[in-house]
C-alpha atoms as a PDB file:
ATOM      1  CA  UNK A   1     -54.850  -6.314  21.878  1.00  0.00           C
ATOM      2  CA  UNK A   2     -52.185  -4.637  23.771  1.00  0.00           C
ATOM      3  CA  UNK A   3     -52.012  -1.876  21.098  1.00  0.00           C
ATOM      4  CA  UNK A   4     -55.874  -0.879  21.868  1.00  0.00           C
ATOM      5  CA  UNK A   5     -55.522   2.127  23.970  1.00  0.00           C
ATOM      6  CA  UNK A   6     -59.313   2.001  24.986  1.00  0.00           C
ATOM      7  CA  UNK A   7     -59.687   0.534  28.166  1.00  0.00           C
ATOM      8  CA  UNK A   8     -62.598  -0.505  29.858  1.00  0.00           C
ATOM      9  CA  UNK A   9     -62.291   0.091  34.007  1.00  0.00           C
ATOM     10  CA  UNK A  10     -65.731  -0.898  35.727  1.00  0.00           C
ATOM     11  CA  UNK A  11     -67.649   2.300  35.362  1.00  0.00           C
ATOM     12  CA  UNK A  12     -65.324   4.490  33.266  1.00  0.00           C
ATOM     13  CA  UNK A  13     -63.491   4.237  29.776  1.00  0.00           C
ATOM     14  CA  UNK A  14     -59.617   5.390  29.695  1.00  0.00           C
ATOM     15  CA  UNK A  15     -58.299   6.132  26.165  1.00  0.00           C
ATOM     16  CA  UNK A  16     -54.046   5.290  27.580  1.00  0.00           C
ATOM     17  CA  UNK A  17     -53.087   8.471  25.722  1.00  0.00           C
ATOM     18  CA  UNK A  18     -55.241  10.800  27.872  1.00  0.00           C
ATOM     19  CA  UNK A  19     -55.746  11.887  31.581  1.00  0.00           C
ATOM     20  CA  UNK A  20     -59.380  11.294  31.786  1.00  0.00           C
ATOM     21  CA  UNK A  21     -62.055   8.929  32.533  1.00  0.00           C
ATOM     22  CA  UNK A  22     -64.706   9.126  30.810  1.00  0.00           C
ATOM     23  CA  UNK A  23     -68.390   7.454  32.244  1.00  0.00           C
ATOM     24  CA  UNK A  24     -69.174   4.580  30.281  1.00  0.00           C
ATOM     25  CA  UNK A  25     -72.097   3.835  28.035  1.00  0.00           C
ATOM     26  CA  UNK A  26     -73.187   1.024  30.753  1.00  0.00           C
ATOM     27  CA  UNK A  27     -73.152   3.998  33.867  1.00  0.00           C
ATOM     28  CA  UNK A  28     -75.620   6.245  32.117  1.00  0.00           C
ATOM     29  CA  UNK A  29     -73.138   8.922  32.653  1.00  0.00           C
ATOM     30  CA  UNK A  30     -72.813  11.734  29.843  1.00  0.00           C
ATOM     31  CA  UNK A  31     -72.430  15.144  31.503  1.00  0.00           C
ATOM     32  CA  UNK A  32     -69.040  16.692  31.640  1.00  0.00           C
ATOM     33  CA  UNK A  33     -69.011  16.648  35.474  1.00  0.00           C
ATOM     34  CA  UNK A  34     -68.518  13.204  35.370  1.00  0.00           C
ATOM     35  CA  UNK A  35     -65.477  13.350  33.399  1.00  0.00           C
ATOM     36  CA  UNK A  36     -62.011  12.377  36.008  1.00  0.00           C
ATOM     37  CA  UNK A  37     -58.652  13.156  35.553  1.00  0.00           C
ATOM     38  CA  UNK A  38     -56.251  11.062  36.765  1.00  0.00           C
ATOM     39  CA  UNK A  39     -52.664  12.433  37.981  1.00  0.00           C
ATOM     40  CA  UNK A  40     -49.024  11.868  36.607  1.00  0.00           C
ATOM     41  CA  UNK A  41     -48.630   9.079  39.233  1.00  0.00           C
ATOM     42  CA  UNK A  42     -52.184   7.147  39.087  1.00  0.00           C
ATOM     43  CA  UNK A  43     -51.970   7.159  35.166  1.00  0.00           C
ATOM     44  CA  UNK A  44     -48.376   5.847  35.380  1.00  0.00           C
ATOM     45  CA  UNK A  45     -49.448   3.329  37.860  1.00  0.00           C
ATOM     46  CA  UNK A  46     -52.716   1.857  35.193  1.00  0.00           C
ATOM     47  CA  UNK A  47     -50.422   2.071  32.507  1.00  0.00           C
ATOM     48  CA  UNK A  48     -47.690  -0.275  34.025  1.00  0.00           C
ATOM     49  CA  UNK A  49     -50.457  -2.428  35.310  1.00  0.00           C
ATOM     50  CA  UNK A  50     -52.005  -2.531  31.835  1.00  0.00           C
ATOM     51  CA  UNK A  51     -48.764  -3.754  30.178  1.00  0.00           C
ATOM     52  CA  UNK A  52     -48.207  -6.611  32.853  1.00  0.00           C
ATOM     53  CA  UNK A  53     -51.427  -7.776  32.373  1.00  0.00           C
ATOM     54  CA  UNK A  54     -53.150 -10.889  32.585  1.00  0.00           C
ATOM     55  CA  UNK A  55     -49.467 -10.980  35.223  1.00  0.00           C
ATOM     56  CA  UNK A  56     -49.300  -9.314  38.718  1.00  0.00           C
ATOM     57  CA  UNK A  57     -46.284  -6.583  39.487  1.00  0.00           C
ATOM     58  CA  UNK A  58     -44.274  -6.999  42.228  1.00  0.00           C
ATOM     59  CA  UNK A  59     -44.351  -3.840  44.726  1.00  0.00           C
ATOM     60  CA  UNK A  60     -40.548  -3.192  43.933  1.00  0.00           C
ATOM     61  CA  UNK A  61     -41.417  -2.905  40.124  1.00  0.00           C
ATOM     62  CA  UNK A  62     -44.131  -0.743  40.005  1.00  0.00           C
ATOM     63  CA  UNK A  63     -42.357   1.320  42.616  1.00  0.00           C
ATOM     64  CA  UNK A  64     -39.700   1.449  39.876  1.00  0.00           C
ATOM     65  CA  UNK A  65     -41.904   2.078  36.727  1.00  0.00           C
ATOM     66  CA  UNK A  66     -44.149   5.006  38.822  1.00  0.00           C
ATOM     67  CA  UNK A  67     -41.214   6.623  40.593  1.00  0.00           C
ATOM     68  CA  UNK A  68     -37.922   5.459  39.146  1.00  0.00           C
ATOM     69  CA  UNK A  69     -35.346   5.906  41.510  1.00  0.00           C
ATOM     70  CA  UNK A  70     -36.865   8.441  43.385  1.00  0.00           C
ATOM     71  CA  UNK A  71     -36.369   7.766  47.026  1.00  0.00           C
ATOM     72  CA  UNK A  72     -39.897   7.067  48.849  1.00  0.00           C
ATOM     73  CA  UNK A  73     -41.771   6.112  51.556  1.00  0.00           C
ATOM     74  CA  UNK A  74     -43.137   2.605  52.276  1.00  0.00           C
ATOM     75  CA  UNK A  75     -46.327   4.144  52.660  1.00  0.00           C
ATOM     76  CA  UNK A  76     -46.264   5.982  49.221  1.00  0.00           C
ATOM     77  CA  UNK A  77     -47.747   3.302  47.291  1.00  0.00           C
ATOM     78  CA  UNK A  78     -50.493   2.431  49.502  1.00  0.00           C
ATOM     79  CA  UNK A  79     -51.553   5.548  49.341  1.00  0.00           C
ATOM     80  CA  UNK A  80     -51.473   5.723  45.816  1.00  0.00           C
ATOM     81  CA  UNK A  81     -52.786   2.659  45.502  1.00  0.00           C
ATOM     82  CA  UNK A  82     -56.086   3.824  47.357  1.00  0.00           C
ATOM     83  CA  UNK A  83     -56.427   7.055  46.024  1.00  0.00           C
ATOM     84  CA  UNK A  84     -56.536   5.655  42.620  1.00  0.00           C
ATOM     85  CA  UNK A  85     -59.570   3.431  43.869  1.00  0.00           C
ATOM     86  CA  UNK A  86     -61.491   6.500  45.044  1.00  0.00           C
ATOM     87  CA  UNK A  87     -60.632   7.638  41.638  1.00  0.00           C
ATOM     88  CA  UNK A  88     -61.833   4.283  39.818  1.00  0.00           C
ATOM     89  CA  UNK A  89     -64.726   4.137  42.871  1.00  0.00           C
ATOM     90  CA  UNK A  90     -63.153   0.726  42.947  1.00  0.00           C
ATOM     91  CA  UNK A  91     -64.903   0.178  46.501  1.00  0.00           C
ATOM     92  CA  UNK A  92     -65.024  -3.616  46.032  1.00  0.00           C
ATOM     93  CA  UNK A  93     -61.354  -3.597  44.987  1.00  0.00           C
ATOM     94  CA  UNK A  94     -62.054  -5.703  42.165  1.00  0.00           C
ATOM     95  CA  UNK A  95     -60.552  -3.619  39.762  1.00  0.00           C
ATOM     96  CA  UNK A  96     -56.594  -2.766  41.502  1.00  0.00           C
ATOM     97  CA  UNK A  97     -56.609  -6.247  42.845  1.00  0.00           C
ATOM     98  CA  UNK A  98     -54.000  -6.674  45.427  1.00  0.00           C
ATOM     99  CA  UNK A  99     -52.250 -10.392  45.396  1.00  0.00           C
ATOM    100  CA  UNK A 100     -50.705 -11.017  49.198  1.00  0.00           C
ATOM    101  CA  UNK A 101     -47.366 -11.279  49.242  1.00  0.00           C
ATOM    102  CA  UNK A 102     -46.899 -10.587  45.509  1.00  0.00           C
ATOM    103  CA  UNK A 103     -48.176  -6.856  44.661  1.00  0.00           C
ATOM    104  CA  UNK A 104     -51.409  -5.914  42.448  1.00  0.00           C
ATOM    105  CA  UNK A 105     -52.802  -7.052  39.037  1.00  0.00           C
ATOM    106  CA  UNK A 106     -55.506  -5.043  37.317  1.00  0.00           C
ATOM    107  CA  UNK A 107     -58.523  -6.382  36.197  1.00  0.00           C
ATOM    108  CA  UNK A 108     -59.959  -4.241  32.988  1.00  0.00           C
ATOM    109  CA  UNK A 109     -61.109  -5.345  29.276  1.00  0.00           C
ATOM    110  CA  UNK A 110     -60.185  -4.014  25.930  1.00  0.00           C
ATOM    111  CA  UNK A 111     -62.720  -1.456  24.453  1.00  0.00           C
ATOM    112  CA  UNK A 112     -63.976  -1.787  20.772  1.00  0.00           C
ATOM    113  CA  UNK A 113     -61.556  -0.574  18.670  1.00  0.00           C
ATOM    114  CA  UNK A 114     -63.361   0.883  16.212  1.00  0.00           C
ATOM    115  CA  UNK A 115     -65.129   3.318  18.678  1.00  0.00           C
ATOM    116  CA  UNK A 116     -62.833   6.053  19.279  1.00  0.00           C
ATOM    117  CA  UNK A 117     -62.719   7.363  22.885  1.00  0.00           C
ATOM    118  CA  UNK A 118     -64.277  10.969  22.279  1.00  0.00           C
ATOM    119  CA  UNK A 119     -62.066  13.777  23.855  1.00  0.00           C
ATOM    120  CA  UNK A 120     -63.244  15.785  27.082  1.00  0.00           C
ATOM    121  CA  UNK A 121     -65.343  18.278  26.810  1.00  0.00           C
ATOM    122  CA  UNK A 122     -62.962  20.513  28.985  1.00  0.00           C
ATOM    123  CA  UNK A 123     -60.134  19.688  26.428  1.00  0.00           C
ATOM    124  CA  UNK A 124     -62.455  20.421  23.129  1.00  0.00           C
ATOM    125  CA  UNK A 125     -63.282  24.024  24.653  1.00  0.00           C
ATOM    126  CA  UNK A 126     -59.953  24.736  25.487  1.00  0.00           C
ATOM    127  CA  UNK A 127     -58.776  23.886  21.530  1.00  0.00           C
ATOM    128  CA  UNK A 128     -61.937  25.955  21.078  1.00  0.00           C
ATOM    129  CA  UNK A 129     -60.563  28.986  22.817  1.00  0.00           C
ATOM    130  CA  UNK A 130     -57.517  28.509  21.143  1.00  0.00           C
ATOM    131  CA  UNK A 131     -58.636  28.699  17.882  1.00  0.00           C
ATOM    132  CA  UNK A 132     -60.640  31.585  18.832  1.00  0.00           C
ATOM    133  CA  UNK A 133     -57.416  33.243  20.363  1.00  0.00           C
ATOM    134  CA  UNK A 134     -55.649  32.772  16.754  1.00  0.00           C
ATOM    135  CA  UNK A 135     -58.586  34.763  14.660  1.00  0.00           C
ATOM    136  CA  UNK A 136     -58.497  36.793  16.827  1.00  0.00           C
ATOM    137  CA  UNK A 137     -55.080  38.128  16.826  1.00  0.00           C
ATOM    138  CA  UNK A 138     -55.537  37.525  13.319  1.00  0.00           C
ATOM    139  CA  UNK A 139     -58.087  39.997  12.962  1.00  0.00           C
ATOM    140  CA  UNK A 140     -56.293  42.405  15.126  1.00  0.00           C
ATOM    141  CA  UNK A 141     -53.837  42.463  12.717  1.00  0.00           C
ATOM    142  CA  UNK A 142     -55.663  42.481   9.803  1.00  0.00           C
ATOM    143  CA  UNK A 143     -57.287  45.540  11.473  1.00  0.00           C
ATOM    144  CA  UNK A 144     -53.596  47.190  12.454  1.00  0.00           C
ATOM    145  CA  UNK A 145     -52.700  46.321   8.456  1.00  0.00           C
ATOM    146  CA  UNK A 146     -55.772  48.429   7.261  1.00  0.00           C
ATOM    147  CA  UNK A 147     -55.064  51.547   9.561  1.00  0.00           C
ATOM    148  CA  UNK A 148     -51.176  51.802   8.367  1.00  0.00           C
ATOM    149  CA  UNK A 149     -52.746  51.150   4.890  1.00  0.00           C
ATOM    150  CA  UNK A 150     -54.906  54.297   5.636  1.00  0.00           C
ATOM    151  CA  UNK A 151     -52.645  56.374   7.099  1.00  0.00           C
ATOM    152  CA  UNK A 152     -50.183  55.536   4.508  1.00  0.00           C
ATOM    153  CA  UNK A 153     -52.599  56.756   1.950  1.00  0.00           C
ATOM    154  CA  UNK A 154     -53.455  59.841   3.649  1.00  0.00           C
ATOM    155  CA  UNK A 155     -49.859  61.093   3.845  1.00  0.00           C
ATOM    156  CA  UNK A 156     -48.976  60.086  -0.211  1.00  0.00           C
ATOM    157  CA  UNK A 157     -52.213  62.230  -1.025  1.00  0.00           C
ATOM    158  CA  UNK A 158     -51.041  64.784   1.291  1.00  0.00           C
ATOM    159  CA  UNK A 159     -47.588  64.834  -0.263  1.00  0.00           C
ATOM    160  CA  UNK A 160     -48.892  64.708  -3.853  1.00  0.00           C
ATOM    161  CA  UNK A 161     -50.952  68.016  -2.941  1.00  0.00           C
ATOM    162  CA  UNK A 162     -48.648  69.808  -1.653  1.00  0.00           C
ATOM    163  CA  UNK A 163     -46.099  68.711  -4.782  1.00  0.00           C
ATOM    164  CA  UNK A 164     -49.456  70.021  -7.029  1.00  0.00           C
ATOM    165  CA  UNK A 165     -49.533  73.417  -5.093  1.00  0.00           C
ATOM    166  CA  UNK A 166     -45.636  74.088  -5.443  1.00  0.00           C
ATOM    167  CA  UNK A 167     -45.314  73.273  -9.243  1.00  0.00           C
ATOM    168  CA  UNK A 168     -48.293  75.431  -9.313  1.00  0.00           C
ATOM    169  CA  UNK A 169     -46.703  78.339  -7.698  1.00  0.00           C
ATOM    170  CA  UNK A 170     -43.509  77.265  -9.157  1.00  0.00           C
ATOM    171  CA  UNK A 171     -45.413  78.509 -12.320  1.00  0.00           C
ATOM    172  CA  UNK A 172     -46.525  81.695 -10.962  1.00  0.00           C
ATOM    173  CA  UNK A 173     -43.204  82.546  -9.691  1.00  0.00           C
ATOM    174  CA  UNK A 174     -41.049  81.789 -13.002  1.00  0.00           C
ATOM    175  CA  UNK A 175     -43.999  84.391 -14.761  1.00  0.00           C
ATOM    176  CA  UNK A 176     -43.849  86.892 -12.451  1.00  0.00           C
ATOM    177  CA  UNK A 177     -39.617  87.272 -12.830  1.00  0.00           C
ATOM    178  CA  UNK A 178     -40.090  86.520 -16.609  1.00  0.00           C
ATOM    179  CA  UNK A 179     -42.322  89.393 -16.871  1.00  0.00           C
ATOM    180  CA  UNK A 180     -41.227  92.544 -18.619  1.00  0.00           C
ATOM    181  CA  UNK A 181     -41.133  95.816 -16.086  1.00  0.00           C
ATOM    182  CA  UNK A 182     -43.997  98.132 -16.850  1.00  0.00           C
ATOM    183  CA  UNK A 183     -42.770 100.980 -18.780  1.00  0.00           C
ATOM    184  CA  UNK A 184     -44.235 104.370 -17.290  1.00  0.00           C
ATOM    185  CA  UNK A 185     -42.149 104.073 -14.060  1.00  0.00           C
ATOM    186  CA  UNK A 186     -39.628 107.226 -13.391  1.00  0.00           C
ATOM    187  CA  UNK A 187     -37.820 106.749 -10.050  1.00  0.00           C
ATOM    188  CA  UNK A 188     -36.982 110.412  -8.423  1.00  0.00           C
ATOM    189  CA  UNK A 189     -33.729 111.247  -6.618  1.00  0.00           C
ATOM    190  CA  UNK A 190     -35.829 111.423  -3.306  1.00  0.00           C
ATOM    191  CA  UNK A 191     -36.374 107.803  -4.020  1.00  0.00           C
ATOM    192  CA  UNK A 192     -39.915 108.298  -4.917  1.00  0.00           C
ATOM    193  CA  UNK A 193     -41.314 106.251  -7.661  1.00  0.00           C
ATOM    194  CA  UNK A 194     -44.075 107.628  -9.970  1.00  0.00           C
ATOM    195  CA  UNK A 195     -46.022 105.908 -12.288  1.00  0.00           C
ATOM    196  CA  UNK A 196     -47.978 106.562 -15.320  1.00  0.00           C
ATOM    197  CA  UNK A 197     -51.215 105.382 -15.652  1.00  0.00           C
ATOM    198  CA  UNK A 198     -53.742 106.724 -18.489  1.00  0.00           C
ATOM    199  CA  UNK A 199     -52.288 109.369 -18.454  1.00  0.00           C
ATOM    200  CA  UNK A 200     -52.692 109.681 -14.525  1.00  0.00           C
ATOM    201  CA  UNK A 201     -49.173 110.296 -12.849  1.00  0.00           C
ATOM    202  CA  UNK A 202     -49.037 107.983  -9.682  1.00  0.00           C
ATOM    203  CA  UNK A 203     -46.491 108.037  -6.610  1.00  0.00           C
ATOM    204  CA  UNK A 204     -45.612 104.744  -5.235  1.00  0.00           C
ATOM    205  CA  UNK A 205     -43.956 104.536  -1.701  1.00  0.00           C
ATOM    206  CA  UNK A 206     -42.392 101.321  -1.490  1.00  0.00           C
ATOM    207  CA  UNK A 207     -42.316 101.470   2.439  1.00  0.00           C
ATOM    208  CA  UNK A 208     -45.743 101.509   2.399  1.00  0.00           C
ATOM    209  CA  UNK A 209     -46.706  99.677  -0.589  1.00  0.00           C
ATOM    210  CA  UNK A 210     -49.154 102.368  -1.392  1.00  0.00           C
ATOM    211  CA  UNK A 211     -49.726 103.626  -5.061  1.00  0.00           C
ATOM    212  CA  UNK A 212     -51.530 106.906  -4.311  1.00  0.00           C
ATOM    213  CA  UNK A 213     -52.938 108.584  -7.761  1.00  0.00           C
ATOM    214  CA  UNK A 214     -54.362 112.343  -7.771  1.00  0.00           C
END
């Protein structure tokens, strides 16, 4: 039975693994209030009780289980001893039974193994949040992947334009210096350009860019 980590103390059920006491069917306790953790210390202190058991520990061993060799006080254990009753509301002391002259024993039963202790509620909501924490970032990044995505997009059709628009004017450009020079053109020794148009003789001043016809 030793392997059964449910444990049955008076009004509370202690699953070995955990912190926490959880109210027992027979207390008509269900609300999360009622849920106690124990410390480091008291849950060392059950769990080295539990393994001596139906036997009583000596106050030198549990001293050396709970603490190892850490150097206490003689009233260190006492006090433990009684804040873990509080904890238990062991007021009859029936439950960290003290044996004069040898040390303490712990009276407890077994639970069911079949019924699972069920997990705090505290310790559900914080997987909760956790979870919830991990979509998320997820979906922060999801959302960080579909911006770059956009702008990536934006600047490729923005390059293809302008790559459209130069091979356009590319076009244009090889045309224009392709193009044979119009023939009516007479340049003067002034520097004066006329042109010939219908018939029509035209002066062109190049510093102007004006073609001026009569």
């Amino acid at each position: 039975m030793k392997n059964n980590n449910r444990i049955v103390l008076g009004k509370f059920t202690w699953d070995r693994t955990t912190h926490y006491l959880l109210p027992s069917l027979l207390s008509g306790k269900t609300e999360e209030q009622d849920t106690v953790k124990l410390t480091n210390k008291q849950k060392a202190l059950l769990n080295c009780l539990v393994d001596a058991h139906p036997n009583t520990l000596s106050n030198k061993e549990i001293i050396q289980q709970v603490w190892g060799y850490e150097h206490i006080s003689q009233e260190s254990l006492p006090q433990l001893i009684n804040r873990t009753r509080r904890t238990l509301e062991d007021n009859e002391k029936s439950i960290l039974i003290n044996v004069p002259g040898v040390g303490y024993s712990l009276n407890f039963e077994f639970g069911e193994e079949a019924e699972s202790a069920p997990k705090p509620q505290r310790e559900s909501k914080q997987e909760a949040l956790s979870i919830n924490d991990i979509k998320s970032g997820c979906d922060q990044n999801q959302k960080l992947w579909r911006f770059l995505f956009a702008a990536l997009l934006v600047v490729t059709m923005f390059n293809l334009w302008n790559t459209a628009n130069a091979l356009y004017y590319k076009h244009d450009y090889e045309k224009v210096l392709r193009a044979a020079p119009y023939p009516e053109t007479k340049r003067l020794d002034d520097g004066t350009i006329t042109v010939t148009i219908d018939n029509h003789e035209c002066t062109y001043y190049k510093d102007q860019l004006l073609l001026q016809c009569p």
